[in-house]
C-alpha atoms as a PDB file:
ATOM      1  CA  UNK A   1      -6.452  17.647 -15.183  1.00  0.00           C
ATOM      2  CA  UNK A   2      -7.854  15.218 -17.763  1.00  0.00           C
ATOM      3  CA  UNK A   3      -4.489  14.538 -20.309  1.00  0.00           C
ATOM      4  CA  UNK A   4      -5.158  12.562 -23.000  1.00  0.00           C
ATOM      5  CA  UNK A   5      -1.671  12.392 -25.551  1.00  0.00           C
ATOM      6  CA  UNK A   6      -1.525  10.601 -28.927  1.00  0.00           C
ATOM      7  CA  UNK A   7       1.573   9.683 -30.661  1.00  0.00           C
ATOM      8  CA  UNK A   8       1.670   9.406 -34.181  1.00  0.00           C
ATOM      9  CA  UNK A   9       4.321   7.382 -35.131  1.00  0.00           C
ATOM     10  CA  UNK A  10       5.552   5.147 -38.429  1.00  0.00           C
ATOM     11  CA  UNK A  11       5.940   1.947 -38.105  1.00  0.00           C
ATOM     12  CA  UNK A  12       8.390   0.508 -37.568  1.00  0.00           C
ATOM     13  CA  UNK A  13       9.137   3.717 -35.072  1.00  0.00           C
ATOM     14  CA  UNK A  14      12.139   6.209 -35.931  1.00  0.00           C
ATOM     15  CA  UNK A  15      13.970   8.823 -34.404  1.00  0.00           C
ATOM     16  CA  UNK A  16      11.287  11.080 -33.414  1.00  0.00           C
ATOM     17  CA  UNK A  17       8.530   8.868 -33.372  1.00  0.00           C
ATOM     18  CA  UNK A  18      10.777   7.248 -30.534  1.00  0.00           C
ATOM     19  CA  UNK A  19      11.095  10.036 -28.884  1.00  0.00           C
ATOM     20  CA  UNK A  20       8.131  11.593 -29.067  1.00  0.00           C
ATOM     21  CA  UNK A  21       6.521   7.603 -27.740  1.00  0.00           C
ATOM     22  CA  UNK A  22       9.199   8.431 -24.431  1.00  0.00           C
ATOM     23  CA  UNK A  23       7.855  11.751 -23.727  1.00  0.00           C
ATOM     24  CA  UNK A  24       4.388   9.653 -23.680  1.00  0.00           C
ATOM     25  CA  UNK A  25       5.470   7.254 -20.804  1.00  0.00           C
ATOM     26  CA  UNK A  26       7.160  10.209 -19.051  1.00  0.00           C
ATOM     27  CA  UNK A  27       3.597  12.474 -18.647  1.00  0.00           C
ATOM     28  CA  UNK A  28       1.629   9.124 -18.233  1.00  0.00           C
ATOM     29  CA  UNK A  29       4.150   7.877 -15.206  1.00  0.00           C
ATOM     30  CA  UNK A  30       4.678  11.824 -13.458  1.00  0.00           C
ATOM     31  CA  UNK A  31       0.644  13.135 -14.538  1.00  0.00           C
ATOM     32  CA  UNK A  32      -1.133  10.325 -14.904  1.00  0.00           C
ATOM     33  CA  UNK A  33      -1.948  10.839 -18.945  1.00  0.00           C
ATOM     34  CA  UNK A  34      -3.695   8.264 -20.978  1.00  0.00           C
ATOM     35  CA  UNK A  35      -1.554   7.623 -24.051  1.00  0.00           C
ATOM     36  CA  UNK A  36      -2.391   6.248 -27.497  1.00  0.00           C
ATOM     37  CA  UNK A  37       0.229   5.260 -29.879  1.00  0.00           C
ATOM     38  CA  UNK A  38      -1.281   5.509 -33.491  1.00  0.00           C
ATOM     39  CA  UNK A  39       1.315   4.328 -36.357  1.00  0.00           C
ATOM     40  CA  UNK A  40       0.627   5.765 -40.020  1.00  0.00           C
ATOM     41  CA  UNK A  41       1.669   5.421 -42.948  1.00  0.00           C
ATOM     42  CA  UNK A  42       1.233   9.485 -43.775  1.00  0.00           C
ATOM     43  CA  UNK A  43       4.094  12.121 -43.118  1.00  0.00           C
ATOM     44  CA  UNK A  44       2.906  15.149 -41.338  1.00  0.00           C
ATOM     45  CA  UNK A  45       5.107  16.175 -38.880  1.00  0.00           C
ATOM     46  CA  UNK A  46       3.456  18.302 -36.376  1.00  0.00           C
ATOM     47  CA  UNK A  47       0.147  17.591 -37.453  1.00  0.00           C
ATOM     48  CA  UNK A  48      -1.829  14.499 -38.497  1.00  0.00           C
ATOM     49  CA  UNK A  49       0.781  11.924 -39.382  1.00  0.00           C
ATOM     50  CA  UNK A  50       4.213  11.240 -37.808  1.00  0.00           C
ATOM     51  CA  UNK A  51       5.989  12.004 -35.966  1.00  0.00           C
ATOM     52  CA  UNK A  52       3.414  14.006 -33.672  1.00  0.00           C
ATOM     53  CA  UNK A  53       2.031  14.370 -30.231  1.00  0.00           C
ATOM     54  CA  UNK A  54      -0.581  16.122 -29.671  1.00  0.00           C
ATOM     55  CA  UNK A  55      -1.951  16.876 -26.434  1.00  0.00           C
ATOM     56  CA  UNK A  56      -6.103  16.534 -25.949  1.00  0.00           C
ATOM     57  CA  UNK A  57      -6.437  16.668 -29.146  1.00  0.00           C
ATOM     58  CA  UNK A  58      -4.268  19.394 -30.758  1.00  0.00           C
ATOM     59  CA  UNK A  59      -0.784  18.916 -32.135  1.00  0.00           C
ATOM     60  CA  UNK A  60       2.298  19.887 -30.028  1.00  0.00           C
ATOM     61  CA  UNK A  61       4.633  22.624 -32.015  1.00  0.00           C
ATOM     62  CA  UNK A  62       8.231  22.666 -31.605  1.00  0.00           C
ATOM     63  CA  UNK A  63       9.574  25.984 -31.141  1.00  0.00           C
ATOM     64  CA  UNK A  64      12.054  25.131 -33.558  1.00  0.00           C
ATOM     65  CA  UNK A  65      10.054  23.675 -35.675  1.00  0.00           C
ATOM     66  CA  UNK A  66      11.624  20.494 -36.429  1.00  0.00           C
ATOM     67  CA  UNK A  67      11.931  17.923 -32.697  1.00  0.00           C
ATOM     68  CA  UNK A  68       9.996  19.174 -29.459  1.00  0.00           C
ATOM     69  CA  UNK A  69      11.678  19.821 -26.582  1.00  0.00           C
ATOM     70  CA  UNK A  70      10.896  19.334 -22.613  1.00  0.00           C
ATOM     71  CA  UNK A  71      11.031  22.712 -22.467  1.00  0.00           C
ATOM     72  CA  UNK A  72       7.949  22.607 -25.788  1.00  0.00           C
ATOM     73  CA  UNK A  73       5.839  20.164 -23.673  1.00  0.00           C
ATOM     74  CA  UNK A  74       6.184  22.135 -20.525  1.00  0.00           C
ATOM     75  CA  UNK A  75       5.092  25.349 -22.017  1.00  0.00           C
ATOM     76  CA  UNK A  76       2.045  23.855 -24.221  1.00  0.00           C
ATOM     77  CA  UNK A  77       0.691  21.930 -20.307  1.00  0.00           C
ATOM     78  CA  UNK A  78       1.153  25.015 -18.376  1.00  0.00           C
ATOM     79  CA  UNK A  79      -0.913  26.737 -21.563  1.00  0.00           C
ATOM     80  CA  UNK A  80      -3.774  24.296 -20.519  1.00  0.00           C
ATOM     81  CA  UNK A  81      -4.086  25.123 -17.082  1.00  0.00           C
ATOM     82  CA  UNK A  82      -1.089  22.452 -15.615  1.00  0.00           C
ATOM     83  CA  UNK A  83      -0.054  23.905 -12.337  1.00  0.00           C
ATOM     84  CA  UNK A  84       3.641  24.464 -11.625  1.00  0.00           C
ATOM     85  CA  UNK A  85       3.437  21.662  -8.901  1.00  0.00           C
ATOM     86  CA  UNK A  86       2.591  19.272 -11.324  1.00  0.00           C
ATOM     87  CA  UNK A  87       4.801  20.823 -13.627  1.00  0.00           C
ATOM     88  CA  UNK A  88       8.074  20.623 -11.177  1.00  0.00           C
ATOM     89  CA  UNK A  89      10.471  17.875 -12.578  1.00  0.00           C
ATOM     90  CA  UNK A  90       8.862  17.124 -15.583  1.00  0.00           C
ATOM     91  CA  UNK A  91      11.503  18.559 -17.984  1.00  0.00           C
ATOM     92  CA  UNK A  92      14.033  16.560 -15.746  1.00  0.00           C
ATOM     93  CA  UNK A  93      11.941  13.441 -16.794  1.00  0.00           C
ATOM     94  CA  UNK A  94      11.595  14.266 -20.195  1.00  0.00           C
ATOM     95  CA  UNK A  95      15.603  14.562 -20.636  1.00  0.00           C
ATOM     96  CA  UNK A  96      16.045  10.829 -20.781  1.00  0.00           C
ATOM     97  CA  UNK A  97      14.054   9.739 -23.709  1.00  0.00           C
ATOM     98  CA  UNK A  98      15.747  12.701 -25.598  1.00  0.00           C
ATOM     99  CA  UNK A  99      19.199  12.132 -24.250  1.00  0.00           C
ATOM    100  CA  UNK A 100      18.408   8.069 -25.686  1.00  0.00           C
ATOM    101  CA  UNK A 101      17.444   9.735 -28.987  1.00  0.00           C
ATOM    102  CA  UNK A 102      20.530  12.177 -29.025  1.00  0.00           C
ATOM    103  CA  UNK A 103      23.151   8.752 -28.386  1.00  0.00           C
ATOM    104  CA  UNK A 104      21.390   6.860 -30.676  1.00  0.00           C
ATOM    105  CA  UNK A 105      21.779   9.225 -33.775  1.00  0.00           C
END
């Protein structure tokens, strides 16, 4: 599968924008996913500014709308056709950029 994610991130990178950079490194060292991180100066969470990731393209919603989850990004790659093989410790992965986030607040 051809995974492309962009981070959208202020500069100089927060919270979110930290973590959201982390879960970048994760699918580009388990998948193999290209990465861009774009910094900007306008807030759209979610969508066009930071903190976002989106994934080929489209923005990655958190299903409590405020910080994606492992769980978030494993849903939204199985949605585009990421086969539970590829899928299998990915959340695991994706725990240690968040747990970073969660120790530094």
């Amino acid at each position: 599968m051809n995974l492309e994610i962009r981070v959208v991130s202020q500069q100089p990178p927060g919270g979110r924008c930290t973590l959201y950079a982390g879960y970048a490194e994760v699918l580009a060292a388990h998948l193999g996913a290209r990465i861009e991180i774009e910094f900007s100066t306008e807030r759209d969470a979610h969508g066009s500014g930071f903190p976002s990731l989106l994934v080929n393209g489209f923005p990655a919603q958190p299903a409590d709308g405020v910080i994606l989850m492992p769980a978030d990004l494993c849903a939204i790659l199985a949605g585009a056709g990421l086969d539970q093989t590829a899928l299998a410790g990915l959340a695991e992965a994706m725990e240690a950029p968040l747990e970073r986030m969660m120790e530094g607040a």
